[in-house]
N, C-alpha and C. Protein backbone atom coordinates (compact mmCIF):
# COMPACT_ATOMS: atom_id res chain seq x y z
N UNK A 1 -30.60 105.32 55.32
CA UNK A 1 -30.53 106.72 54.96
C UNK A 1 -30.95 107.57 56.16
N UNK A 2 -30.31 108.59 56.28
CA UNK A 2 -30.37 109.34 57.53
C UNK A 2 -30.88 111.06 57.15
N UNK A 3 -31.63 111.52 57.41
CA UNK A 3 -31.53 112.97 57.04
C UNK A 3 -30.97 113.98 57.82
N UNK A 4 -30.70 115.00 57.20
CA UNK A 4 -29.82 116.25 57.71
C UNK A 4 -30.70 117.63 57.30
N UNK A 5 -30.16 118.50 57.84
CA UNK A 5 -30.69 119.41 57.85
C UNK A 5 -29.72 120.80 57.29
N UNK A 6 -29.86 120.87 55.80
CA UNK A 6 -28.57 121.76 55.23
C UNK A 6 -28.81 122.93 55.48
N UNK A 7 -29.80 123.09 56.35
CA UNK A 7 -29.79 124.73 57.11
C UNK A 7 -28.56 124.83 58.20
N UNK A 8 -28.88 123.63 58.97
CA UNK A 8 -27.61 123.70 60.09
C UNK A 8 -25.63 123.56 59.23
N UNK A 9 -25.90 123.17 58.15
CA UNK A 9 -24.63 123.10 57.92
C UNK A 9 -23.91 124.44 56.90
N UNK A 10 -25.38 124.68 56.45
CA UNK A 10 -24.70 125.95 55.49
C UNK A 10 -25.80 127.11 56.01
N UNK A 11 -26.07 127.97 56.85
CA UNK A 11 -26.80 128.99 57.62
C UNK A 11 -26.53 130.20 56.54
N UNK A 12 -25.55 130.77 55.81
CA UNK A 12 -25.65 131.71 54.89
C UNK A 12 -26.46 131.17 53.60
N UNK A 13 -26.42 130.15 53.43
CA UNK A 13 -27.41 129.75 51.77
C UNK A 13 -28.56 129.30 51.96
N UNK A 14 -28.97 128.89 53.01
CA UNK A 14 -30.29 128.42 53.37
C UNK A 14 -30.94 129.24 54.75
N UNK A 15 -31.91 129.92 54.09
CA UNK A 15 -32.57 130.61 55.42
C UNK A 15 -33.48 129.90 56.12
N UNK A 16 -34.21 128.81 55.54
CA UNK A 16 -35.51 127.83 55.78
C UNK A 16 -34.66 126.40 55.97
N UNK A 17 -35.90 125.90 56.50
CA UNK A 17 -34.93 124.33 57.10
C UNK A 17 -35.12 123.56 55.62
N UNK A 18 -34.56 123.49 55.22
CA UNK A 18 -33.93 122.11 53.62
C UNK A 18 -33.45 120.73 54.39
N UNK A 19 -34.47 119.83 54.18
CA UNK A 19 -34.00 118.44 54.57
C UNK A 19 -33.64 116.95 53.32
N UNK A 20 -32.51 116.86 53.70
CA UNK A 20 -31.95 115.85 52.63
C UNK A 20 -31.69 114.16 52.95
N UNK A 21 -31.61 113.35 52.07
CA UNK A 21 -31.52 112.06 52.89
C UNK A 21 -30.22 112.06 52.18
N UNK A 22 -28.83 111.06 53.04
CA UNK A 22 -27.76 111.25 53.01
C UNK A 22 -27.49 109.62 53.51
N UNK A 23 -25.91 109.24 52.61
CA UNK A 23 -26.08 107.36 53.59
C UNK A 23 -25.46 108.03 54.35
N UNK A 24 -25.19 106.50 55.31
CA UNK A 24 -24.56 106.73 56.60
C UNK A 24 -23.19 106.99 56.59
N UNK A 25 -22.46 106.82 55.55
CA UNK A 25 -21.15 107.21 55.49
C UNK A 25 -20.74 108.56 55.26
N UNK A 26 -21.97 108.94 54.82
CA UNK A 26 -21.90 110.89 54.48
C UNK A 26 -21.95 111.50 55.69
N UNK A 27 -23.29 110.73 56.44
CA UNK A 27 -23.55 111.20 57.42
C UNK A 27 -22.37 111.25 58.58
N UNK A 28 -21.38 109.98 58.61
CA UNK A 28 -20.45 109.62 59.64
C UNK A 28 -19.21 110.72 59.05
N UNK A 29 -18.81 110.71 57.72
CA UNK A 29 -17.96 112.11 57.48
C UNK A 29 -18.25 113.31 57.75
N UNK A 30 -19.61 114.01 57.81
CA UNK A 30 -19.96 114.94 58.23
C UNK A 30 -19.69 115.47 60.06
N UNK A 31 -20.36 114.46 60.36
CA UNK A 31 -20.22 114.52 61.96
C UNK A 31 -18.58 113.92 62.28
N UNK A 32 -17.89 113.56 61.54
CA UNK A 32 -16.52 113.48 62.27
C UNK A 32 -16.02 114.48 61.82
N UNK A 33 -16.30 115.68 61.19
CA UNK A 33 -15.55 116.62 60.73
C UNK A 33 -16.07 117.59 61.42
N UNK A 34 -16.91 117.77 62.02
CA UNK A 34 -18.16 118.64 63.08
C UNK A 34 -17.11 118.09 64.72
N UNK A 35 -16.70 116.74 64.63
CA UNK A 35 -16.33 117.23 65.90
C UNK A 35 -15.24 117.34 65.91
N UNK A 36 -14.06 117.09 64.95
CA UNK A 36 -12.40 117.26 64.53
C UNK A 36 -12.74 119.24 64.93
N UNK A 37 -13.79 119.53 64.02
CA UNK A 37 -13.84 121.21 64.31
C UNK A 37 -13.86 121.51 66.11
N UNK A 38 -14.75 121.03 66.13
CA UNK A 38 -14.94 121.35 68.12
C UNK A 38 -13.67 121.14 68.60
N UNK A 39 -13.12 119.69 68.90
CA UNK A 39 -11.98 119.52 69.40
C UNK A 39 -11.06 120.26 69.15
N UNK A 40 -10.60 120.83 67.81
CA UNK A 40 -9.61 122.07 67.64
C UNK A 40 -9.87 122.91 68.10
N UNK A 41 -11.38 123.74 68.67
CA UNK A 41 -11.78 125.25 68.67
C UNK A 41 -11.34 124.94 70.42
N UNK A 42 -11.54 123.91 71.09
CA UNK A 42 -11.43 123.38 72.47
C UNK A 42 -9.80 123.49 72.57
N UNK A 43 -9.42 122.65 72.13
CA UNK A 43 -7.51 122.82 72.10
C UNK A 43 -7.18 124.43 72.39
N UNK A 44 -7.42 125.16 70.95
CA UNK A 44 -7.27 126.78 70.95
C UNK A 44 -7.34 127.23 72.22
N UNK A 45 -8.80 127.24 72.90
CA UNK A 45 -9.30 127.61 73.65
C UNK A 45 -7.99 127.02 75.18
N UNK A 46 -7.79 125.90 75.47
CA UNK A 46 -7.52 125.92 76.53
C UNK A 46 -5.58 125.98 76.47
N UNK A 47 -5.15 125.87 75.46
CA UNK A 47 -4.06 126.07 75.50
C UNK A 47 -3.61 127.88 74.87
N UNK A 48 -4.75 128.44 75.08
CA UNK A 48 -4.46 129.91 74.74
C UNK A 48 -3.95 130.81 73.34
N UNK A 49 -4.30 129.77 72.28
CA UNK A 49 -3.67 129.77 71.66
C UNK A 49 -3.94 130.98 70.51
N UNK A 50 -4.03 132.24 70.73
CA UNK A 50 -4.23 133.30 70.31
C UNK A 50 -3.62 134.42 70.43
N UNK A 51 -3.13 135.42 69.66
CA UNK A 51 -1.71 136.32 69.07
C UNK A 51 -2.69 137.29 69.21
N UNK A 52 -1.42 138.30 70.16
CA UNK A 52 -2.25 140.28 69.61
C UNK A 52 -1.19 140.60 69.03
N UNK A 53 -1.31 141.13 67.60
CA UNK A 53 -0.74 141.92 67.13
C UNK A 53 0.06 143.12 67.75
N UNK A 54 -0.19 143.48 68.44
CA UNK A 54 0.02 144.81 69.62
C UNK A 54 1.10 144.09 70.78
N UNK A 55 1.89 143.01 70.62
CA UNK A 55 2.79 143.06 71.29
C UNK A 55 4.54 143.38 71.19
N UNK A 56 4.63 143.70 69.53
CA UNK A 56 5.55 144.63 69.69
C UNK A 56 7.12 143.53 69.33
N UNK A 57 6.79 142.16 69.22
CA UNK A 57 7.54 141.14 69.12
C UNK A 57 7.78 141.28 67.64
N UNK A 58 6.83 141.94 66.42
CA UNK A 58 7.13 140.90 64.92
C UNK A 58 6.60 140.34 64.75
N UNK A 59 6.01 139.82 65.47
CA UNK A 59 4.82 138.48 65.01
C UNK A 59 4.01 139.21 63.61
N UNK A 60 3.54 140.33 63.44
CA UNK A 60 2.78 140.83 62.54
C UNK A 60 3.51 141.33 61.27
N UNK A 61 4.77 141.18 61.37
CA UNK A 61 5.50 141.25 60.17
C UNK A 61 5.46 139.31 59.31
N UNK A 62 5.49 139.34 60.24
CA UNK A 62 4.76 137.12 60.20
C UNK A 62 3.69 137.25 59.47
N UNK A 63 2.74 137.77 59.74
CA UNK A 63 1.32 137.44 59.83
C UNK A 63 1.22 138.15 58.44
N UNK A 64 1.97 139.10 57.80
CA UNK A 64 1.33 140.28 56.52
C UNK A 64 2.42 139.44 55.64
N UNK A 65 3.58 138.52 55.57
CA UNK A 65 4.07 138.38 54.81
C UNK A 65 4.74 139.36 53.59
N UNK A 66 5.28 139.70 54.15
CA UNK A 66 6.15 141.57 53.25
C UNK A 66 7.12 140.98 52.95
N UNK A 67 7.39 141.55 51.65
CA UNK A 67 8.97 141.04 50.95
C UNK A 67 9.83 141.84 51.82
N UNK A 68 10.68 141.07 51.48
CA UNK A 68 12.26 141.33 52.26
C UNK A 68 12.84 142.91 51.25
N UNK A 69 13.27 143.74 52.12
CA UNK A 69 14.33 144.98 51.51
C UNK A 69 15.55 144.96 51.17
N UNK A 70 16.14 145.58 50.33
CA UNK A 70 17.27 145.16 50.33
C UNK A 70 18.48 145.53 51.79
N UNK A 71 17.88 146.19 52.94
CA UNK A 71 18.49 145.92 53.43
C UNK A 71 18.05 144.96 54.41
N UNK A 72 17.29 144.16 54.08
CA UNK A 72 17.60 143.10 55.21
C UNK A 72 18.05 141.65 54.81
């Protein structure tokens, strides 16, 4: 049994450190999903992967999902 600290995982519901004992398989799903998160925020990050609205392409007619008119 391994403990955790459900302050670090949930920071809006716990203001004080809450420590729990957890098996190791909770523990190994937790932390592979902690770093599946990193590795994506890293990807984003170096392949640029972020939209301004403000370029005038449509993309933001994408993004709001608006029904179609009848004339289009």
């Amino acid at each position: 049994m391994q403990k955790i600290n459900l302050r670090e995982l949930y920071p809006d519901v716990y203001k004080t450190d809450v420590f729990v004992d957890v098996a190791e398989e909770v523990l190994a799903a937790i932390q592979g999903q902690e770093q599946g998160d990193a590795a994506y925020e890293r990807r984003k990050f170096r392949h640029k992967a972020h939209y301004s609205l403000n370029r005038e392409d449509g993309i933001e007619n994408d993004a709001l999902n608006r029904p179609l008119t009848p004339e289009e």
